[in-house]
C-alpha atoms as a PDB file:
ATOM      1  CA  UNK A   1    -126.594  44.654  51.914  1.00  0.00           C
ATOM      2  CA  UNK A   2    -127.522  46.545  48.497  1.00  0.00           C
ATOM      3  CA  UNK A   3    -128.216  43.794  45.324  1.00  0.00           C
ATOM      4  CA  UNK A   4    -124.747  44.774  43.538  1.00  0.00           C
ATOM      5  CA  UNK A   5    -121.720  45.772  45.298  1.00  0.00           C
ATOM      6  CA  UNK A   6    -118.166  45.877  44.094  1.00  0.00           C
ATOM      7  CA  UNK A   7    -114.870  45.844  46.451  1.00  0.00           C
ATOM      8  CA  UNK A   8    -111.730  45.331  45.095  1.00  0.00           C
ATOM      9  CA  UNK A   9    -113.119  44.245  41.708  1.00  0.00           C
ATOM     10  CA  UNK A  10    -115.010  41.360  42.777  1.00  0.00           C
ATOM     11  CA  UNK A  11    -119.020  41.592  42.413  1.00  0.00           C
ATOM     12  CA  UNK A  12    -121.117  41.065  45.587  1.00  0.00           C
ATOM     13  CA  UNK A  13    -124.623  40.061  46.133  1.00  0.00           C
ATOM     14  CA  UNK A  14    -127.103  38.579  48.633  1.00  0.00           C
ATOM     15  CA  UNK A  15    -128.408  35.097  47.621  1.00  0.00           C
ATOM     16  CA  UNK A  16    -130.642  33.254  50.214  1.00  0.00           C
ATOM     17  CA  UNK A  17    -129.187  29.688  49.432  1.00  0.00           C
ATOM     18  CA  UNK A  18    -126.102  28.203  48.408  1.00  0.00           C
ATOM     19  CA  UNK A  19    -126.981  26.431  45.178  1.00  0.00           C
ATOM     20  CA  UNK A  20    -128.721  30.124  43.766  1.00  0.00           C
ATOM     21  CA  UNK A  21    -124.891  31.545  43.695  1.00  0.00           C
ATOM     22  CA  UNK A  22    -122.596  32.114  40.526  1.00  0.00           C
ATOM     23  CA  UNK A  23    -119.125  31.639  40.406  1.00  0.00           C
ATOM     24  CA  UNK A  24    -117.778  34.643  40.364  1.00  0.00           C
ATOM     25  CA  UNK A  25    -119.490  35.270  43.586  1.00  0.00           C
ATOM     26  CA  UNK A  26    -117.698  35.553  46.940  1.00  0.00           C
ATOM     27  CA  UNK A  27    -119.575  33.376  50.281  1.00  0.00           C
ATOM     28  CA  UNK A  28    -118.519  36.132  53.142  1.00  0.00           C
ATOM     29  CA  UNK A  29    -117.805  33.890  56.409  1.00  0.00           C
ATOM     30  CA  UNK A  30    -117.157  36.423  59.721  1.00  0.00           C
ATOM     31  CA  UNK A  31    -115.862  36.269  63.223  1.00  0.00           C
ATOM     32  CA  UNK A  32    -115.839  38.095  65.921  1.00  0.00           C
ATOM     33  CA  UNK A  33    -112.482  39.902  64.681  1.00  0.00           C
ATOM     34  CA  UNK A  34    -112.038  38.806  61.644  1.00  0.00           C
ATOM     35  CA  UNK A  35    -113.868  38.155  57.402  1.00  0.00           C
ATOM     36  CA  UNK A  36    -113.183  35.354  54.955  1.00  0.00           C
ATOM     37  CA  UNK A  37    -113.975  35.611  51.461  1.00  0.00           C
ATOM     38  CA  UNK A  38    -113.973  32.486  49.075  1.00  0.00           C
ATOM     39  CA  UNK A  39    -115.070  32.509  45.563  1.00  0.00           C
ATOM     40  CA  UNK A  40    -118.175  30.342  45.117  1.00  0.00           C
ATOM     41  CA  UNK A  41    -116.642  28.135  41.915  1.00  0.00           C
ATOM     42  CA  UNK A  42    -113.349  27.951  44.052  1.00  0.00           C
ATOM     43  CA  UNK A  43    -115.723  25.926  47.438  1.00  0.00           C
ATOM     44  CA  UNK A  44    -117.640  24.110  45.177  1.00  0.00           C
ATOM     45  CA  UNK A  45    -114.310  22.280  43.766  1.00  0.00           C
ATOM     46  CA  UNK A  46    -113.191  21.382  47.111  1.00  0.00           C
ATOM     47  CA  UNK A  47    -116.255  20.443  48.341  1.00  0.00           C
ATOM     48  CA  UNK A  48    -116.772  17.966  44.821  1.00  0.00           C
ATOM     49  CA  UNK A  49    -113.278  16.307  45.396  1.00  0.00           C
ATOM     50  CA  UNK A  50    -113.799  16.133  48.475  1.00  0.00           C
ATOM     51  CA  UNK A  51    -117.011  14.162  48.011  1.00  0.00           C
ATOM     52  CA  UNK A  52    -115.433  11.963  45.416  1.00  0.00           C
ATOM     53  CA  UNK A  53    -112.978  11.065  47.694  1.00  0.00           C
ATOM     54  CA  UNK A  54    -115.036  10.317  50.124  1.00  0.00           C
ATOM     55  CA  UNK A  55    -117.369   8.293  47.995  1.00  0.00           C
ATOM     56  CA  UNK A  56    -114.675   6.208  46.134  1.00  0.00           C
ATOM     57  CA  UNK A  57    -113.300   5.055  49.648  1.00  0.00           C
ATOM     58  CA  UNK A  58    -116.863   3.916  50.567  1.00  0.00           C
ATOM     59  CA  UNK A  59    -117.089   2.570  47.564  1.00  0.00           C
ATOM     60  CA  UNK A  60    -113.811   0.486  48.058  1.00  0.00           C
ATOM     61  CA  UNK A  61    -114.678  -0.399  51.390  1.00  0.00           C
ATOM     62  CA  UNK A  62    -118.492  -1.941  50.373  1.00  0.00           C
ATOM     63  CA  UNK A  63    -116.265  -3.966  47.804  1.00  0.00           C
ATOM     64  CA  UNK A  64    -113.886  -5.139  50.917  1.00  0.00           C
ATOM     65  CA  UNK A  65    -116.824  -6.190  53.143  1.00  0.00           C
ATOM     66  CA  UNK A  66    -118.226  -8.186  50.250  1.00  0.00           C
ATOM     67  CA  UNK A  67    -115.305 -10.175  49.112  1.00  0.00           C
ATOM     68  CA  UNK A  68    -114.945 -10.439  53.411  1.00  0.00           C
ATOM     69  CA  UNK A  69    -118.686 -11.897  53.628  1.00  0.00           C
ATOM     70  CA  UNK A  70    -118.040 -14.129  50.486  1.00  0.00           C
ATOM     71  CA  UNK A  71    -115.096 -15.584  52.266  1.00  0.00           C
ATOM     72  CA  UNK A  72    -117.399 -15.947  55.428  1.00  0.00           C
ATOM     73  CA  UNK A  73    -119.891 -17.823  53.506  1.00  0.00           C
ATOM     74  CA  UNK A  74    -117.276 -20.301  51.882  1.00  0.00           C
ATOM     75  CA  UNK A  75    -115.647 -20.688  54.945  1.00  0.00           C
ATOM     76  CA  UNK A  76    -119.323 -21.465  56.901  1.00  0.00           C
ATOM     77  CA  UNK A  77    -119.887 -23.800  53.935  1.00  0.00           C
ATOM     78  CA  UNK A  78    -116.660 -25.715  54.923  1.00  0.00           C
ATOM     79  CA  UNK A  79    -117.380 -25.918  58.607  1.00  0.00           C
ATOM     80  CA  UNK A  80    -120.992 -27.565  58.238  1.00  0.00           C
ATOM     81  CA  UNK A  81    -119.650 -29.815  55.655  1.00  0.00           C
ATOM     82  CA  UNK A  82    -116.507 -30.522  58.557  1.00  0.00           C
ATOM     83  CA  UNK A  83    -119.292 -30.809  61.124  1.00  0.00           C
ATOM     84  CA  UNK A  84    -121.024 -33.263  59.297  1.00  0.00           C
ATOM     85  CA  UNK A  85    -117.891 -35.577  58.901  1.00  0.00           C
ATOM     86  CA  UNK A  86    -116.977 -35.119  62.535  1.00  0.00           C
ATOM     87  CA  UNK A  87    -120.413 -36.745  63.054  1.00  0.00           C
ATOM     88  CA  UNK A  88    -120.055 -39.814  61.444  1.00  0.00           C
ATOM     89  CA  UNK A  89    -116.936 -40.560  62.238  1.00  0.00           C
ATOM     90  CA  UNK A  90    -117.601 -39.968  65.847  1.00  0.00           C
ATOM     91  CA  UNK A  91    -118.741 -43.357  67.014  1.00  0.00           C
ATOM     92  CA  UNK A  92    -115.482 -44.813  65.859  1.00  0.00           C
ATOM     93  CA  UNK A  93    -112.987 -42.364  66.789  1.00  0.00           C
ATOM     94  CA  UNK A  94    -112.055 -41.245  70.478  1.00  0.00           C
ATOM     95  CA  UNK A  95    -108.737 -39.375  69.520  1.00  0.00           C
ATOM     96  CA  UNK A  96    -110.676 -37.418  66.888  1.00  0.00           C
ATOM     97  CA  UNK A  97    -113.403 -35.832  69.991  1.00  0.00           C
ATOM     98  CA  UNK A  98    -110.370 -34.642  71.968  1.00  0.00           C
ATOM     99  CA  UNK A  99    -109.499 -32.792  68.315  1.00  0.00           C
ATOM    100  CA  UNK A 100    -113.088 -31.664  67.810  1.00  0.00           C
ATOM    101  CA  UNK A 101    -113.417 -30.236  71.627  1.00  0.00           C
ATOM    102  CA  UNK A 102    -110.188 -27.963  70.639  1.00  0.00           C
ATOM    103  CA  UNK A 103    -112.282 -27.458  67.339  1.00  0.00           C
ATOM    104  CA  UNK A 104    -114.911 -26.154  69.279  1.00  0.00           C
ATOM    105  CA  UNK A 105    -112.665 -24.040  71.431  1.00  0.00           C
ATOM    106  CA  UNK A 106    -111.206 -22.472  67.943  1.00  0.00           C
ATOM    107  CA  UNK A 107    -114.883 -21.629  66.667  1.00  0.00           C
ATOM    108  CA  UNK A 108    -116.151 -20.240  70.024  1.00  0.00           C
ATOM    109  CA  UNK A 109    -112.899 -17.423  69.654  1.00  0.00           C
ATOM    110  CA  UNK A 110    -113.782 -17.199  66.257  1.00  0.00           C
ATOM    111  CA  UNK A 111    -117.235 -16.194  67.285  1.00  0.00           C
ATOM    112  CA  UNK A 112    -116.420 -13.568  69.765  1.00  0.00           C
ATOM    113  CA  UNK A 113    -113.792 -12.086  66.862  1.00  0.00           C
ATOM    114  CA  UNK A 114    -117.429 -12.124  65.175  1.00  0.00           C
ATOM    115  CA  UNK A 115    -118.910 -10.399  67.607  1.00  0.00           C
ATOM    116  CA  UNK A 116    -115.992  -7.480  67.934  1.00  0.00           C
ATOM    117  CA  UNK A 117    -116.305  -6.973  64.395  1.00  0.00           C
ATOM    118  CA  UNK A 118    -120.000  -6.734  64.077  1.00  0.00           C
ATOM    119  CA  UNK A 119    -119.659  -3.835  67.233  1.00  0.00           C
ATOM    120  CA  UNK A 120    -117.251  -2.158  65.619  1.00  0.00           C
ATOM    121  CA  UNK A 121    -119.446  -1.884  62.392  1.00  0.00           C
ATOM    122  CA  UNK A 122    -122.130  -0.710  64.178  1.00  0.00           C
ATOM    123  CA  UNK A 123    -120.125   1.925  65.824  1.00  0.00           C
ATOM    124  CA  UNK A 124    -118.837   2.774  62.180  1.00  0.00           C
ATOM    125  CA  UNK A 125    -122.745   2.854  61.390  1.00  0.00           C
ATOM    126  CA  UNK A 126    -122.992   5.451  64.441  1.00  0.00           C
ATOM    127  CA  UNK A 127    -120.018   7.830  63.258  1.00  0.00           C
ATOM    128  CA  UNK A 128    -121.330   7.570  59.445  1.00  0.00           C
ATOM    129  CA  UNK A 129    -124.935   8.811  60.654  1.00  0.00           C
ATOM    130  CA  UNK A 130    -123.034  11.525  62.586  1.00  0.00           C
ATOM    131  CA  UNK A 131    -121.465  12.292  59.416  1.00  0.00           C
ATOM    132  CA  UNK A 132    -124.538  12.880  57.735  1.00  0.00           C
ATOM    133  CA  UNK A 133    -126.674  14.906  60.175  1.00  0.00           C
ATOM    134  CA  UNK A 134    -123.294  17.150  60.129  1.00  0.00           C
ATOM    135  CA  UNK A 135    -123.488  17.144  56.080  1.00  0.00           C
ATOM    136  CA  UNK A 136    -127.505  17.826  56.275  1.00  0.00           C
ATOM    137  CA  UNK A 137    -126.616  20.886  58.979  1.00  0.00           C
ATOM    138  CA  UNK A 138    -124.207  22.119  56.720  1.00  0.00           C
ATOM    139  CA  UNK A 139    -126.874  22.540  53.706  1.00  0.00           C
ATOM    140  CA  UNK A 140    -129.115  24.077  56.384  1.00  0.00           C
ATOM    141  CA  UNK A 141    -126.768  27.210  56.995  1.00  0.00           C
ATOM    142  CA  UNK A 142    -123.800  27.849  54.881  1.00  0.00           C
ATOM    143  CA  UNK A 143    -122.598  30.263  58.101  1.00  0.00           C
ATOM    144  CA  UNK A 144    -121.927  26.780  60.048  1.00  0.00           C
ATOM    145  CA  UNK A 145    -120.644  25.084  57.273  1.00  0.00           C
ATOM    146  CA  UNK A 146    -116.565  25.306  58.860  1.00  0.00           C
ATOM    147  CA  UNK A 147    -118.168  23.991  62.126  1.00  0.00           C
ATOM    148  CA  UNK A 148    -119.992  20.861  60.255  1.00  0.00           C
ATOM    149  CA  UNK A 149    -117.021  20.223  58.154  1.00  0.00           C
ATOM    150  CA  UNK A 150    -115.284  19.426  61.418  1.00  0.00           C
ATOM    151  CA  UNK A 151    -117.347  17.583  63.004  1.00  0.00           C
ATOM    152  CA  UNK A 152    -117.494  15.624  59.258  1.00  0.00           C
ATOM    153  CA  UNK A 153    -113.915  14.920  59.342  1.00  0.00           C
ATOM    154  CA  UNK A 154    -113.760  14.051  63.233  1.00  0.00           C
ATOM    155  CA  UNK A 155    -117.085  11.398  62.191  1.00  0.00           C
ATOM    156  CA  UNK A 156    -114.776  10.509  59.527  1.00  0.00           C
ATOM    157  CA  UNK A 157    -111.830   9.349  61.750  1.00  0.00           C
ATOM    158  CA  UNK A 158    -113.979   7.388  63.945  1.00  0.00           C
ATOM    159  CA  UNK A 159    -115.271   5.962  60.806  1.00  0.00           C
ATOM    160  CA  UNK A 160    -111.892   4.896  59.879  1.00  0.00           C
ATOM    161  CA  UNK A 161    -110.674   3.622  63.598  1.00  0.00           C
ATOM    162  CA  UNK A 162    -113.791   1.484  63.339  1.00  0.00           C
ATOM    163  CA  UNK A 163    -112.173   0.531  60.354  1.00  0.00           C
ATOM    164  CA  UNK A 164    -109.344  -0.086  61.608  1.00  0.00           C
ATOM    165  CA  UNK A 165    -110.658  -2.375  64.648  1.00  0.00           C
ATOM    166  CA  UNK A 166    -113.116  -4.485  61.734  1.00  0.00           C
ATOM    167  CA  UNK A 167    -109.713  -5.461  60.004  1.00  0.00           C
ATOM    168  CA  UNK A 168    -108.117  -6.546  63.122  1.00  0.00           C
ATOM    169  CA  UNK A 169    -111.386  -8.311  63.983  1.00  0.00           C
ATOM    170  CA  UNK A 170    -110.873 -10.056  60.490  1.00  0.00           C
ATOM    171  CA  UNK A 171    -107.523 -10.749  61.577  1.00  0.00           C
ATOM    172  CA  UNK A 172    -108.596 -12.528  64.905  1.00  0.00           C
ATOM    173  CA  UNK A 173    -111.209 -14.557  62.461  1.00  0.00           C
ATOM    174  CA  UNK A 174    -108.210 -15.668  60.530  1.00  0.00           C
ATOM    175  CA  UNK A 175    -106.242 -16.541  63.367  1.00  0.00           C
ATOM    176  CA  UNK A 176    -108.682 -18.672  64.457  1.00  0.00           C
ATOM    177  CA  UNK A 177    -109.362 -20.465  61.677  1.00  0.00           C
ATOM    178  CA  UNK A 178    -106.127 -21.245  60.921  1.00  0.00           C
ATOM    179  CA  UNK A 179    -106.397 -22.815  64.221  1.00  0.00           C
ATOM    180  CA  UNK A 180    -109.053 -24.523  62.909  1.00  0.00           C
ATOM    181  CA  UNK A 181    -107.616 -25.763  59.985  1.00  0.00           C
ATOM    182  CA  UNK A 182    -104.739 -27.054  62.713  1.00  0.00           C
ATOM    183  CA  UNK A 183    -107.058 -28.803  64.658  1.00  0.00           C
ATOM    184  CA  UNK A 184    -108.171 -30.464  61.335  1.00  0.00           C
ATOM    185  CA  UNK A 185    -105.075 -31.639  60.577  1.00  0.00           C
ATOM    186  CA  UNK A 186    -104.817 -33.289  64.092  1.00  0.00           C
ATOM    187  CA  UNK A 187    -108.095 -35.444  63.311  1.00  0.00           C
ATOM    188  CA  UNK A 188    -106.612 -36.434  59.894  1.00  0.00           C
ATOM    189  CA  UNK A 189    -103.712 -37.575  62.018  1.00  0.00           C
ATOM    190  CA  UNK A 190    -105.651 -39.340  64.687  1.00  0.00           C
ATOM    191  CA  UNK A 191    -107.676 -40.670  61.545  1.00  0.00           C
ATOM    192  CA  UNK A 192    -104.663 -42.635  60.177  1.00  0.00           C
ATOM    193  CA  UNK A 193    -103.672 -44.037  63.553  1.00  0.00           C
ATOM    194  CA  UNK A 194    -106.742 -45.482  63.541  1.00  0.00           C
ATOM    195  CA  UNK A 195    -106.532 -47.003  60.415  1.00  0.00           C
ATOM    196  CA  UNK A 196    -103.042 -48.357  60.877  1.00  0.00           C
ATOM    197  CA  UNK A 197    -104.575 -50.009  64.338  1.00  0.00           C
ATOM    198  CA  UNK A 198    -107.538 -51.264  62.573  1.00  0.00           C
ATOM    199  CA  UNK A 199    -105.204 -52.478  59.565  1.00  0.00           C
ATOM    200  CA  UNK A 200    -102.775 -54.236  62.455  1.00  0.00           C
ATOM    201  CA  UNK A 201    -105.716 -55.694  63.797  1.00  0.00           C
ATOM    202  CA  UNK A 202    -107.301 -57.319  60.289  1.00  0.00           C
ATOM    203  CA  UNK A 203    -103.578 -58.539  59.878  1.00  0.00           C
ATOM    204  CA  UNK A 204    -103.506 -60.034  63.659  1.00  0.00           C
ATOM    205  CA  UNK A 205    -107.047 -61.505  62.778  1.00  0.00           C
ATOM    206  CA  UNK A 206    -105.416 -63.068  59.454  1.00  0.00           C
ATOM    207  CA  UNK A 207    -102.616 -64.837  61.509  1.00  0.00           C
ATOM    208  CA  UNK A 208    -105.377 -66.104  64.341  1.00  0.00           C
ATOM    209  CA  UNK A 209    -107.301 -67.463  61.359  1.00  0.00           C
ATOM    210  CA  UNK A 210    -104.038 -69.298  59.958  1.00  0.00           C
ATOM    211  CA  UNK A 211    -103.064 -70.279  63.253  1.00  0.00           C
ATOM    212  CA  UNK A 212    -106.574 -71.710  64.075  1.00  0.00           C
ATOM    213  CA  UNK A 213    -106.415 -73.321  60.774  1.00  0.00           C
ATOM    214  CA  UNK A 214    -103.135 -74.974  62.066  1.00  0.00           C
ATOM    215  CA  UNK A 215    -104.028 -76.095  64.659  1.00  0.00           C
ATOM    216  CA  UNK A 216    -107.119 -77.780  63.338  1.00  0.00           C
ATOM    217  CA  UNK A 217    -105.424 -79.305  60.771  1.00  0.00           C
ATOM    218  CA  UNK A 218    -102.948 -80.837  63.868  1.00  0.00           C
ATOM    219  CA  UNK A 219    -106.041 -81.940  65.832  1.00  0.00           C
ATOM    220  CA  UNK A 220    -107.300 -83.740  62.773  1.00  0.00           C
ATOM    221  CA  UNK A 221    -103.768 -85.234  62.243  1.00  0.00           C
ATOM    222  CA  UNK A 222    -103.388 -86.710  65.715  1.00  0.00           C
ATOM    223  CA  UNK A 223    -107.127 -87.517  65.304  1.00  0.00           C
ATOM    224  CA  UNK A 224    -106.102 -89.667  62.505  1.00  0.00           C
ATOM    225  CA  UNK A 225    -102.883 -91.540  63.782  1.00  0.00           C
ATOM    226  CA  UNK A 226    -104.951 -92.418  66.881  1.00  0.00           C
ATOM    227  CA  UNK A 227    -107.845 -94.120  64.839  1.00  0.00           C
ATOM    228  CA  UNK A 228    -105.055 -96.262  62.904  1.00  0.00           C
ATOM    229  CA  UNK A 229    -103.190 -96.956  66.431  1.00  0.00           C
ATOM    230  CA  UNK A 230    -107.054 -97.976  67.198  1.00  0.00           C
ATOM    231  CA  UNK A 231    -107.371-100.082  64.998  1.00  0.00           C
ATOM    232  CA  UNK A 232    -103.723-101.415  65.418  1.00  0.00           C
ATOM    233  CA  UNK A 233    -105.035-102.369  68.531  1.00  0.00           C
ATOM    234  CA  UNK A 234    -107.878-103.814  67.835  1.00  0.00           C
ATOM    235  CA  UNK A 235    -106.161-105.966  65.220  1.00  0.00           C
ATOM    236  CA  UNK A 236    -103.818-107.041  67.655  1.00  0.00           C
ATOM    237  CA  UNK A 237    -106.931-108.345  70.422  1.00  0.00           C
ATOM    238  CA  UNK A 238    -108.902-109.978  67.679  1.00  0.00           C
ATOM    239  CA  UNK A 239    -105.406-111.670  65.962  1.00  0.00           C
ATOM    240  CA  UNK A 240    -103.492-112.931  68.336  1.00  0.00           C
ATOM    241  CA  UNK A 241     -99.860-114.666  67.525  1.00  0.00           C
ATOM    242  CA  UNK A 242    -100.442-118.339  66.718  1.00  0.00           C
ATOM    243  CA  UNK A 243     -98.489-121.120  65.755  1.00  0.00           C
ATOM    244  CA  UNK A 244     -97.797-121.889  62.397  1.00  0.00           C
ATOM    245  CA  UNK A 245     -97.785-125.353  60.104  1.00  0.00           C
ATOM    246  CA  UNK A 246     -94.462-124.602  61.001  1.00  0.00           C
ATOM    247  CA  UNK A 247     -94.143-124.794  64.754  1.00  0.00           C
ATOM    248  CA  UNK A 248     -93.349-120.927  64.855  1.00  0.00           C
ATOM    249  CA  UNK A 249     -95.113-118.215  66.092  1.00  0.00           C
ATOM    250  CA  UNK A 250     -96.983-115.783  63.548  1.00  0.00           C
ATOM    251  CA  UNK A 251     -97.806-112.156  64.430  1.00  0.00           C
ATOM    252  CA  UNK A 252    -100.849-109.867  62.914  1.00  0.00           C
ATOM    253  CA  UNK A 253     -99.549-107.246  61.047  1.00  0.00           C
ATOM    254  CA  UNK A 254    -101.909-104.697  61.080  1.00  0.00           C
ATOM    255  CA  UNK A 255    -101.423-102.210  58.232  1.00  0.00           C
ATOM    256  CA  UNK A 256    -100.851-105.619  55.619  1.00  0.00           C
ATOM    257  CA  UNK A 257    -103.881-107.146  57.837  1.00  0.00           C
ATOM    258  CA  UNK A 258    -102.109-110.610  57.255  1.00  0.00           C
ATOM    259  CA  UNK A 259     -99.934-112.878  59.633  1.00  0.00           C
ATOM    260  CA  UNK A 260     -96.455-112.812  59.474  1.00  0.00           C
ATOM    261  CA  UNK A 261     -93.956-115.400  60.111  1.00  0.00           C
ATOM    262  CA  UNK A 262     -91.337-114.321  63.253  1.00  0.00           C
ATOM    263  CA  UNK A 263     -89.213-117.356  62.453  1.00  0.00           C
ATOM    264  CA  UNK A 264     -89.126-118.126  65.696  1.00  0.00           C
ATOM    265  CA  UNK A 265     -90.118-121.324  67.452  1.00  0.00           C
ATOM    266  CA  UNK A 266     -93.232-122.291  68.922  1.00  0.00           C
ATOM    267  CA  UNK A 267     -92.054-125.295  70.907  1.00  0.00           C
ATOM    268  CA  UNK A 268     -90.334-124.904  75.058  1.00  0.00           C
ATOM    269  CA  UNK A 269     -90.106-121.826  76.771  1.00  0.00           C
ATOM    270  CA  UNK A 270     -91.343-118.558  75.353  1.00  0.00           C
ATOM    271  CA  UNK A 271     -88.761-115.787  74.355  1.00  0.00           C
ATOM    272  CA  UNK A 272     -90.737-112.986  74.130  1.00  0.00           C
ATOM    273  CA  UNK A 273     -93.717-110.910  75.973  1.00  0.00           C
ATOM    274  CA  UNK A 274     -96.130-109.134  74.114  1.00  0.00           C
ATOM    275  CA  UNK A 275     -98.782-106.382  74.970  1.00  0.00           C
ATOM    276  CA  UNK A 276    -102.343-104.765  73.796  1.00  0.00           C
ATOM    277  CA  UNK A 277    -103.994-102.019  75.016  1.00  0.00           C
ATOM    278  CA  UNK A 278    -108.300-102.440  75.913  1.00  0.00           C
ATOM    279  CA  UNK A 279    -109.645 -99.438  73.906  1.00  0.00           C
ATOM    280  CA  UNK A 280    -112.846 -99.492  76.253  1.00  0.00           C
ATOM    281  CA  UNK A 281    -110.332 -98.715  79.382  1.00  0.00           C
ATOM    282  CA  UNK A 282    -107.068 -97.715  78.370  1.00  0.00           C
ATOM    283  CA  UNK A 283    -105.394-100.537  80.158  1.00  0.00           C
ATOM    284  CA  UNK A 284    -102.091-101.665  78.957  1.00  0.00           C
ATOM    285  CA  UNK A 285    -101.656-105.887  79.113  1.00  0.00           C
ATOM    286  CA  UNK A 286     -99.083-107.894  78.836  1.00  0.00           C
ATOM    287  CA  UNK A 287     -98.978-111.095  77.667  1.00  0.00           C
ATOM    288  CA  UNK A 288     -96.258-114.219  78.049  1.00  0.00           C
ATOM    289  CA  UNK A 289     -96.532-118.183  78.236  1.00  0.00           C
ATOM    290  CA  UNK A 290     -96.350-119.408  82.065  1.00  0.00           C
ATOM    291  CA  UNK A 291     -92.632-120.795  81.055  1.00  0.00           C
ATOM    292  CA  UNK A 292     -91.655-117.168  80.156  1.00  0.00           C
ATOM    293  CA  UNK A 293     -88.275-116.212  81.202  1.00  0.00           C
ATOM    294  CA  UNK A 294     -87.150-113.219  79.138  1.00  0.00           C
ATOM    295  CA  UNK A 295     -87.069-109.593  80.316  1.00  0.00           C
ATOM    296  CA  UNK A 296     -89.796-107.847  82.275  1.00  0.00           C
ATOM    297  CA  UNK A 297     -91.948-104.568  82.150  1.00  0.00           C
ATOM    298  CA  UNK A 298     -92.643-101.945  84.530  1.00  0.00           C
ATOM    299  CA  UNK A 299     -94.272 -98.817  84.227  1.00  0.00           C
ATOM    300  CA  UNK A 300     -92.639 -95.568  85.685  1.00  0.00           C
ATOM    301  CA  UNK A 301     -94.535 -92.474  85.916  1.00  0.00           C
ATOM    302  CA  UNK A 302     -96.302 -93.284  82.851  1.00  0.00           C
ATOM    303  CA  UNK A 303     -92.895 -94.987  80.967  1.00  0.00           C
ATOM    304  CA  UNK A 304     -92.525 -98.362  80.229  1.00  0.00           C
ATOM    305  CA  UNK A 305     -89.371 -99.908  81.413  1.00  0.00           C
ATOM    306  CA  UNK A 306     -86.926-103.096  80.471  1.00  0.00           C
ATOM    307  CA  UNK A 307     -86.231-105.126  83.549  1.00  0.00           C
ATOM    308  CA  UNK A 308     -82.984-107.335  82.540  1.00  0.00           C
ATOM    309  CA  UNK A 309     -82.254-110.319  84.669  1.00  0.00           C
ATOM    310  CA  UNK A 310     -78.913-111.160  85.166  1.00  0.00           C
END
């Protein structure tokens, strides 16, 4: 083609790469039937806001995956600490493993939403490297430039559908760590049971203690009114009754530990029968004056019964 030609007003020259042309000069593109002619200035806008486009949307989606990663790391953060707790409290707690198996469960889908998102971002990788070998083809020769472009765009949309399979990915993550949170919630539950058991059981250990007290106080009680009936007896062995200056009988009292006067007299028969108990043996004795007359004993089934003679 000559340096300078003119057709329809427009000025026309050869120019062996793209970024040598002006303007006002027109990039020829041919088929087999037919000839496109583009101004230079005219490509070079589309192409720039084109490129801004497509950097502003990589931009925004670098910003996305950050915030997403910072998220990630809290979120890690929260688990370990969680972890941690369930550890400790593990010993004490069998309601709270049942919880932390389903816990597990949660974080092992959680993991495999992991692992789907991490594929799809290398297959976004993939397209975005097809992208470029398309762009660096393009800067190679102009003449394929409409072919490149295409395969650009058609890199782009499996850019995006990656895209589009990392946010549900994030989704499934989110899902399962709100089942997470749920499963959380069920060991804070089981955790109160178990300190409303442990709380009933302090409270049941209170009223053993207060019982026990009870019933040692009660032992020591009894303990008590059998030393005095002790020593009642043993007052009664070593006093017996006697006679008085006055010809009646006298009778130890025990808790004034002096002999009383019965009033009654100690001349002819006796009228009454009158008993001690051997501490050494337990045996019960009864004791009346060979002339005795009065009423008589008997024991039944461990009672002690009035005989009355008629």
């Amino acid at each position: 083609m000559p340096e300078n030609v003119y057709v329809l007003d427009k000025r026309i020259r050869d120019f062996p790469i793209l970024e040598e042309a002006q303007d006002d000069d027109v990039l020829l593109a041919s088929t087999a039937s037919e000839t496109y002619a583009l101004r230079v200035k005219a490509f070079n806008e589309r192409y720039a806001a084109g490129e801004r486009s497509r950097v502003e949307a990589e931009e925004k989606r670098v910003a996305a995956e950050d915030e997403r990663a910072t998220a990630e790391q809290g979120r890690s953060d929260a688990e370990a600490q969680r972890v941690q707790n369930e550890q400790d409290r593990q010993a004490a707690e069998q309601d709270r493993q049942a919880a932390e198996e389903t816990c597990e469960s949660n974080e092992a889908a959680r993991v495999e939403a992991e692992k789907k998102r991490a594929a799809a971002e290398v297959e976004r990788d993939a397209a975005e490297t097809g992208r470029l070998e398309a762009e660096d083809k393009r800067a190679a020769a102009e003449t394929e430039r409409n072919t490149a472009e295409t395969g650009r765009l058609e890199a782009e949309d499996e850019r995006a559908a990656a895209e589009v399979e990392r946010d549900t990915a994030e989704t499934n993550r989110q899902s399962a760590e709100d089942a997470r949170a749920a499963a959380e919630q069920s060991r804070d539950t089981a955790e109160k049971g178990r300190e409303t058991a442990e709380n009933e059981r302090v409270q049941a250990e209170a009223d053993r203690v207060e019982e026990h007290t009870a019933a040692m106080a009660a032992t020591a009680e009894a303990t008590q009114e059998a030393k005095k009936a002790t020593e009642a007896a043993e007052g009664v062995i070593t006093h017996p009754p006697r006679i008085s200056d006055k010809k009646t009988w006298e009778i130890w009292n025990a808790e004034s530990g002096t002999y009383e006067d019965t009033g009654q007299s100690a001349k002819g028969n006796v009228l009454f029968a009158w008993f001690y108990i051997d501490p050494s043996t337990g045996t019960l004795y009864m004791v009346t004056d060979e002339d005795y007359t009065g009423p008589t004993f008997r024991l039944e089934n461990g009672e002690l019964e009035v005989v009355l003679h008629a």
